[in-house]
Structures are given as structure tokens and as C-alpha cells.
PDB file of N, CA and C in Angstrom:
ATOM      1  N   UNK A   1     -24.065   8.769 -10.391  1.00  0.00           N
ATOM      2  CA  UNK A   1     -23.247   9.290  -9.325  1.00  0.00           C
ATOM      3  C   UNK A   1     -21.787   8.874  -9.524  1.00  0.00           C
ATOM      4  N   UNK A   2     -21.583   7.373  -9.867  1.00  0.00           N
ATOM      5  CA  UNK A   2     -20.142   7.089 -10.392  1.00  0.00           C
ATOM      6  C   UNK A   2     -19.441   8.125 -11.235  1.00  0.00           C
ATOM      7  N   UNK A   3     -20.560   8.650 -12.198  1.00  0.00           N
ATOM      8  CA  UNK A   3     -19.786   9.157 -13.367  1.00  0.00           C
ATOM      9  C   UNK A   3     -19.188  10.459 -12.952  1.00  0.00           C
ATOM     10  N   UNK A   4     -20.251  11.224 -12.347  1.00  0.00           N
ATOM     11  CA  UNK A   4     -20.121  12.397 -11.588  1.00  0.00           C
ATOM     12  C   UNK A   4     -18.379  12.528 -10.645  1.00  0.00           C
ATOM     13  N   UNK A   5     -18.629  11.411  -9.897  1.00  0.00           N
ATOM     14  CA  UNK A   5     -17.062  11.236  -9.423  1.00  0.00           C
ATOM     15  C   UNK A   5     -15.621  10.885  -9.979  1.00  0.00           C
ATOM     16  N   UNK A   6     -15.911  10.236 -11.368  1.00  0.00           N
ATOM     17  CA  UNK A   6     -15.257  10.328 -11.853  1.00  0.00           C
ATOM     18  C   UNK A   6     -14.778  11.257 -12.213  1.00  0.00           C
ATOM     19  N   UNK A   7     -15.408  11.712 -12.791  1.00  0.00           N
ATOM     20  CA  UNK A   7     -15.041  13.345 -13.204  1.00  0.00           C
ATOM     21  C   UNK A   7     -14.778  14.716 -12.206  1.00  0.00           C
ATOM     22  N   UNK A   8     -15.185  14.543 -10.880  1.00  0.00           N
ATOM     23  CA  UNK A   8     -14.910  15.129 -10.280  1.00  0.00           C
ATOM     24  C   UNK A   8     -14.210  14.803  -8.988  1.00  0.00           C
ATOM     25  N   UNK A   9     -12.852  14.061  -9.304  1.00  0.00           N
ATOM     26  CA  UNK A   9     -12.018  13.136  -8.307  1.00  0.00           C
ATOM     27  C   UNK A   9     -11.543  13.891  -6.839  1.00  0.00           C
ATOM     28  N   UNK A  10     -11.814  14.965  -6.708  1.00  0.00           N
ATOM     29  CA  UNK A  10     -11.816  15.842  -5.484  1.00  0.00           C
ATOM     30  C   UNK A  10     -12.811  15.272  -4.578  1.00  0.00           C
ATOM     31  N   UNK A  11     -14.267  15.275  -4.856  1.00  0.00           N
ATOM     32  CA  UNK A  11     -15.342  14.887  -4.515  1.00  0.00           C
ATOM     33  C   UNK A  11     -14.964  13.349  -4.111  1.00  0.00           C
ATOM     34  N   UNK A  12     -14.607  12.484  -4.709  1.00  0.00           N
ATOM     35  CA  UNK A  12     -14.200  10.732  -4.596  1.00  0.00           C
ATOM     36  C   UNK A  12     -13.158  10.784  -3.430  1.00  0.00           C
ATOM     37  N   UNK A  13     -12.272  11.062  -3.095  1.00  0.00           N
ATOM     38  CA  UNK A  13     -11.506  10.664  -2.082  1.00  0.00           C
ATOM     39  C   UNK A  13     -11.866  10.633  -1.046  1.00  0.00           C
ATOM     40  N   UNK A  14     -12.883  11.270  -0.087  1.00  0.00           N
ATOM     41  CA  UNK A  14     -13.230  10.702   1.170  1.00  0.00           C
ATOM     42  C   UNK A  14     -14.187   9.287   1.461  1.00  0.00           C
ATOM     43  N   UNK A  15     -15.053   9.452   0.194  1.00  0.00           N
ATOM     44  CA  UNK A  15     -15.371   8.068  -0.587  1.00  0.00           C
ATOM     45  C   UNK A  15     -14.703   6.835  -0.405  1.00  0.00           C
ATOM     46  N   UNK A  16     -13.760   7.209  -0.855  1.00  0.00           N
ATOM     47  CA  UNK A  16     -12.433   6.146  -1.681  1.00  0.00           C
ATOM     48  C   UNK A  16     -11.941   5.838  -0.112  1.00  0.00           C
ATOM     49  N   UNK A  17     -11.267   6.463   0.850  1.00  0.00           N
ATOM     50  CA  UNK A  17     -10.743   6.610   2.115  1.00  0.00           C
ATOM     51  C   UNK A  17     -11.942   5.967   2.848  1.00  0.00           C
ATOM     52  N   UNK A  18     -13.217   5.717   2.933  1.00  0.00           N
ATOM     53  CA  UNK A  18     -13.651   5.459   4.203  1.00  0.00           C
ATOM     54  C   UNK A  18     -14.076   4.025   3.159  1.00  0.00           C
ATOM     55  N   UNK A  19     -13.786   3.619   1.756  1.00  0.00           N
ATOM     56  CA  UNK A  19     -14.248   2.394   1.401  1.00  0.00           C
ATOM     57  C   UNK A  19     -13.032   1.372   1.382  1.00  0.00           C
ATOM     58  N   UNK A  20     -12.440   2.066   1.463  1.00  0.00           N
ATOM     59  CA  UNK A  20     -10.754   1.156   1.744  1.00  0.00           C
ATOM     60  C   UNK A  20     -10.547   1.105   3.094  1.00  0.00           C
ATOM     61  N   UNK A  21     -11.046   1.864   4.162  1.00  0.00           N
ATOM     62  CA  UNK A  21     -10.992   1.243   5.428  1.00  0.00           C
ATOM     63  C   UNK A  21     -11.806   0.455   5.825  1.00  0.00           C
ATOM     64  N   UNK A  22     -13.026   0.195   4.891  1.00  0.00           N
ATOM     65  CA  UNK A  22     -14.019  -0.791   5.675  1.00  0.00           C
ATOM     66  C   UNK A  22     -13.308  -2.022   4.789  1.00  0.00           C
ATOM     67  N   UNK A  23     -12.812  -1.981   3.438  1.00  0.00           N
ATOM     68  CA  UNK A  23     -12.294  -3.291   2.265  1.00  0.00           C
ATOM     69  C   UNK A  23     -11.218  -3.669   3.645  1.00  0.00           C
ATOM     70  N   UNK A  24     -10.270  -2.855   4.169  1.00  0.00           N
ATOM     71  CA  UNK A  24      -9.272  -3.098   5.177  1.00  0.00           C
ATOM     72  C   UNK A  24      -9.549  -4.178   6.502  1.00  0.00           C
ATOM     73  N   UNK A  25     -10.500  -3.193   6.898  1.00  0.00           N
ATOM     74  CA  UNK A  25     -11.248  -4.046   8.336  1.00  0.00           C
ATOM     75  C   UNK A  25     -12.030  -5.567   7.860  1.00  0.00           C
ATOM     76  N   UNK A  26     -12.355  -5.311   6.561  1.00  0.00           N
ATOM     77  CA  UNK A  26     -12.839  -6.621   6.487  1.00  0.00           C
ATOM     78  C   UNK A  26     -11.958  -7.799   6.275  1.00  0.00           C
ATOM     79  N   UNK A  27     -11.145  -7.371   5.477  1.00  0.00           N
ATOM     80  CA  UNK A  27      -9.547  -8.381   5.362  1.00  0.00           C
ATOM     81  C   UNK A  27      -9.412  -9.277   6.804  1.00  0.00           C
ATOM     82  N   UNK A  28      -9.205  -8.128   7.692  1.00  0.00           N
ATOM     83  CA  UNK A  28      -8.512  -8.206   9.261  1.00  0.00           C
ATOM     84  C   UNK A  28      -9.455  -8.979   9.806  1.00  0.00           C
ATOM     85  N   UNK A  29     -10.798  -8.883   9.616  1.00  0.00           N
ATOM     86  CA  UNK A  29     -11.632  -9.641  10.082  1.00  0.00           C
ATOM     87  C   UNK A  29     -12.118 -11.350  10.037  1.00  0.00           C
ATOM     88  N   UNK A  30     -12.042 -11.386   8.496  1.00  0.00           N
ATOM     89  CA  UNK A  30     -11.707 -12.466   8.072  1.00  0.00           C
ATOM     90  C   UNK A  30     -10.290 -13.270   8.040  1.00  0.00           C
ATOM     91  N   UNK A  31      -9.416 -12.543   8.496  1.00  0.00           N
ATOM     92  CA  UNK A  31      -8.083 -13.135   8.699  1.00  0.00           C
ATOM     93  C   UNK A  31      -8.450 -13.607  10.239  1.00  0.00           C
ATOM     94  N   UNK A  32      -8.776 -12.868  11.344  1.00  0.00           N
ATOM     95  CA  UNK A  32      -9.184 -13.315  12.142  1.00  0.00           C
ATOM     96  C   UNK A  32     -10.121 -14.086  12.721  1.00  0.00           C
ATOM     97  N   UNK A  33     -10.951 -14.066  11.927  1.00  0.00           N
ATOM     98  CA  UNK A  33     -12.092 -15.336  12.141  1.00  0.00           C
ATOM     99  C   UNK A  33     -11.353 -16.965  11.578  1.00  0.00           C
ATOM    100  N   UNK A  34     -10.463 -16.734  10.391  1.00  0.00           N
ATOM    101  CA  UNK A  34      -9.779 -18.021   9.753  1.00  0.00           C
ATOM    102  C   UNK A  34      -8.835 -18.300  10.738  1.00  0.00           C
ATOM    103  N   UNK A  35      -8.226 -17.712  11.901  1.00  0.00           N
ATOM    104  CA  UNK A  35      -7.240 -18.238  12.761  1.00  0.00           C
ATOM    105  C   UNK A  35      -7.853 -18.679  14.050  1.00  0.00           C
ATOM    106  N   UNK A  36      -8.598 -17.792  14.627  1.00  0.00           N
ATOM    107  CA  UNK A  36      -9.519 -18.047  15.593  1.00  0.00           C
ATOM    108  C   UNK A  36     -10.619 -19.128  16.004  1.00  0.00           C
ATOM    109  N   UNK A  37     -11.604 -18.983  14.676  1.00  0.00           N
ATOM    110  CA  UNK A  37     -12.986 -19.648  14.964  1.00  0.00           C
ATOM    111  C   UNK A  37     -12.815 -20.533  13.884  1.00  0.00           C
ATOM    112  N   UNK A  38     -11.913 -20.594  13.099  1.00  0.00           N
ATOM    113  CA  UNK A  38     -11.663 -21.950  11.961  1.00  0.00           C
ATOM    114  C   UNK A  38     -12.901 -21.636  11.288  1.00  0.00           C
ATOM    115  N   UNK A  39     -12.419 -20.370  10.218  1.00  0.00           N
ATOM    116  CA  UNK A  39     -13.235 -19.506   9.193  1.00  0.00           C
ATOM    117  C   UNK A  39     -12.566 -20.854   8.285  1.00  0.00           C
ATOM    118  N   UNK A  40     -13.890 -21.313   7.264  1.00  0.00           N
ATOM    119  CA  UNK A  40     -12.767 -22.020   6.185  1.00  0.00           C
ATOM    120  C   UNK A  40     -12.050 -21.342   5.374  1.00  0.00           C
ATOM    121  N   UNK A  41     -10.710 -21.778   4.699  1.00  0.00           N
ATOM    122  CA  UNK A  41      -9.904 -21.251   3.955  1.00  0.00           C
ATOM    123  C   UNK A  41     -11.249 -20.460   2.716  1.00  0.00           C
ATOM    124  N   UNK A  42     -11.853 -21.216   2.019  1.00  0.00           N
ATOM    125  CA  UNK A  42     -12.242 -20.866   0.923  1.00  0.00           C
ATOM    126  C   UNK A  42     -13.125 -19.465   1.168  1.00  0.00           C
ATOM    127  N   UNK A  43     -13.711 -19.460   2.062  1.00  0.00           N
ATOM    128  CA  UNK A  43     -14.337 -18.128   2.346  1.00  0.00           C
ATOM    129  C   UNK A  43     -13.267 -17.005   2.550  1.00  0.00           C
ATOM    130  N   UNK A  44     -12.045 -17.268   3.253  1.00  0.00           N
ATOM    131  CA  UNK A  44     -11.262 -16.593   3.586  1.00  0.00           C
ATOM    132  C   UNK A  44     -10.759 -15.849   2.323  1.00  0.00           C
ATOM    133  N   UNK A  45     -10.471 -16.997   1.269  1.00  0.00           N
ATOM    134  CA  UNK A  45     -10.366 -16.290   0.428  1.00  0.00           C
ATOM    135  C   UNK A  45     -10.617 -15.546  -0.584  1.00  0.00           C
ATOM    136  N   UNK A  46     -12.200 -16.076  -0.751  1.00  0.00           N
ATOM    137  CA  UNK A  46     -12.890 -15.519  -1.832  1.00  0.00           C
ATOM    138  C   UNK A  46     -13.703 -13.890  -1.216  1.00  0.00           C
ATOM    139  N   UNK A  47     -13.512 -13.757   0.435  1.00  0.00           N
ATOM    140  CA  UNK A  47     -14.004 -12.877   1.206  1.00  0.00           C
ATOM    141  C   UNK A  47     -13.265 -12.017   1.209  1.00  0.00           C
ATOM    142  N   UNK A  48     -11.903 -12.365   1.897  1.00  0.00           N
ATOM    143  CA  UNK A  48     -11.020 -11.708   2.495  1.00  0.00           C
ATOM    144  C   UNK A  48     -10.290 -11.162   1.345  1.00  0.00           C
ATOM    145  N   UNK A  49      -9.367 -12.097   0.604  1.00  0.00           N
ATOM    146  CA  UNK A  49      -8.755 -11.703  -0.370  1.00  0.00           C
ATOM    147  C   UNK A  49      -8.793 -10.451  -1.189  1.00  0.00           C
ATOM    148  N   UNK A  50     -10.394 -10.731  -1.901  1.00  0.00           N
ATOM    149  CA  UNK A  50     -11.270 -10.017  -2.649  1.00  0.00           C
ATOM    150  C   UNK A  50     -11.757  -8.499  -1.893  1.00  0.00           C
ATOM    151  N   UNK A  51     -11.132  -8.364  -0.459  1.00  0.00           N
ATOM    152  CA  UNK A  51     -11.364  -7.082  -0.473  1.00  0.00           C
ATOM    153  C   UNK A  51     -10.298  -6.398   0.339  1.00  0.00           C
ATOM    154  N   UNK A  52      -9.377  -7.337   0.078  1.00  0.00           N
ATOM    155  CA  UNK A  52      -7.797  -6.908   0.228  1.00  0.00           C
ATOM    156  C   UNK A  52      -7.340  -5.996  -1.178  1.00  0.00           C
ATOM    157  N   UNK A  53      -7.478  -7.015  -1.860  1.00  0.00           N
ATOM    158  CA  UNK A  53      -7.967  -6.482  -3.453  1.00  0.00           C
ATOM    159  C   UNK A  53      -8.192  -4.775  -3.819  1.00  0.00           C
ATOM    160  N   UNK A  54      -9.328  -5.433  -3.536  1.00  0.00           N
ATOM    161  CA  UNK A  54     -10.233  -3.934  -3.754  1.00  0.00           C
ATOM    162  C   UNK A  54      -9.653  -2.687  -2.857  1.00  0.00           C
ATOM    163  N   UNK A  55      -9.429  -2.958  -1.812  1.00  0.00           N
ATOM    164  CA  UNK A  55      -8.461  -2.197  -0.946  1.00  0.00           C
ATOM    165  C   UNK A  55      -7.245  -1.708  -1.742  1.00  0.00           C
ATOM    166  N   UNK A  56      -6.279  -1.956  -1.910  1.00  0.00           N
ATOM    167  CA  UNK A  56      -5.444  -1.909  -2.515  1.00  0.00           C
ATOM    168  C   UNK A  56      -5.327  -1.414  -4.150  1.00  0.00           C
ATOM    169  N   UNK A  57      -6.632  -1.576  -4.634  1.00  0.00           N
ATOM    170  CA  UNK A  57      -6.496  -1.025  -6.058  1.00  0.00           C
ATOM    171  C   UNK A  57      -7.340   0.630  -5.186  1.00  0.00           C
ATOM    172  N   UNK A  58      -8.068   1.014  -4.160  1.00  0.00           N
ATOM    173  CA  UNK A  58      -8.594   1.864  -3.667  1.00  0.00           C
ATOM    174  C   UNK A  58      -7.341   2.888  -3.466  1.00  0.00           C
ATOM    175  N   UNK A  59      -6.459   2.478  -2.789  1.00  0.00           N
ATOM    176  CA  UNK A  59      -5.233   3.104  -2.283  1.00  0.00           C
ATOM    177  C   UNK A  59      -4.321   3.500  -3.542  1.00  0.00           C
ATOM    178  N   UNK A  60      -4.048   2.635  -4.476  1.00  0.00           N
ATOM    179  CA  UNK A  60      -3.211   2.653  -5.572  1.00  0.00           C
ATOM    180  C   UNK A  60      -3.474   3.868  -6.390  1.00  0.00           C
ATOM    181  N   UNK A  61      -5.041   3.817  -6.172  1.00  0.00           N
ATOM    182  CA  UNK A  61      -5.797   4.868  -7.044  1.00  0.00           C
ATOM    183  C   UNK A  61      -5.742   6.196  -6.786  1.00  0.00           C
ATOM    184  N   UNK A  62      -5.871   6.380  -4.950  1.00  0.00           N
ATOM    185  CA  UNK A  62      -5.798   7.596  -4.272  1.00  0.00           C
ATOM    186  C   UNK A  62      -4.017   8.104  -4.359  1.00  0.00           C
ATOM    187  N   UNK A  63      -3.290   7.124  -4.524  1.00  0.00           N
ATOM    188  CA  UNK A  63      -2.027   7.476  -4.721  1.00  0.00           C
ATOM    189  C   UNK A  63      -1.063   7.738  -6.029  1.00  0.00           C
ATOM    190  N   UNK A  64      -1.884   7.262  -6.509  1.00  0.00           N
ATOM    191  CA  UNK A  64      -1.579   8.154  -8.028  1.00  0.00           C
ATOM    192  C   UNK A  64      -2.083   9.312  -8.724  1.00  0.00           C
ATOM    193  N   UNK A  65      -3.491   9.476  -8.212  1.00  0.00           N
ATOM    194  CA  UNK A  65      -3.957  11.636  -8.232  1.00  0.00           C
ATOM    195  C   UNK A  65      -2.981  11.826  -8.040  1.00  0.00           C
TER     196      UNK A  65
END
């Protein structure tokens, strides 16, 4: 199915759009649990970071088609 989308990058963008808003919400989430409920840093970052990340290479991607 990856490959399929690859190749057919029309098909991938609503994909791509609803997996970068959940990589998004999860960021926000974990940013908010680390200020709030004293998330430890290290989760924060190996959680949060990592799908700030992924977010962002999601977007980078949709913005260069």
C-alpha cells in the first residue's frame, strides 16, 4: 500500500494531512502533560519531539508536490 502511494501521491495527501494532525496533537499533548502533570522531560522528548518530527517532515513533504 506504501508503494502504491508513492506512486500515486494524489491518493497520499489526505493520508499525509490527517497523519500530521494527529503527529501535531500529539506534540501539543505531550507539551501539555510536561507543563501540567510533570510529564518527565525524557518522555517528552523522545514522544513529543519525535512526532513533531514526523509532523514536520509530513508537511515539508505535502509542500513540496
Amino acid at each position: 500500500m506504501y508503494l502504491y502511494l508513492y506512486c500515486h501521491p494524489t491518493y497520499a495527501y489526505p493520508f499525509l494531512l490527517f497523519g500530521m494532525a494527529l503527529k501535531l496533537w500529539a506534540f501539543v499533548a505531550s507539551v501539555i502533560a510536561h507543563r501540567c502533570f510533570r510529564l518527565p522531560t525524557g518522555i517528552l522528548v523522545n514522544f513529543g519531539c519525535t512526532n513533531l518530527a514526523v509532523a514536520t517532515l509530513f508537511g515539508a513533504y505535502l509542500l513540496s508536490r
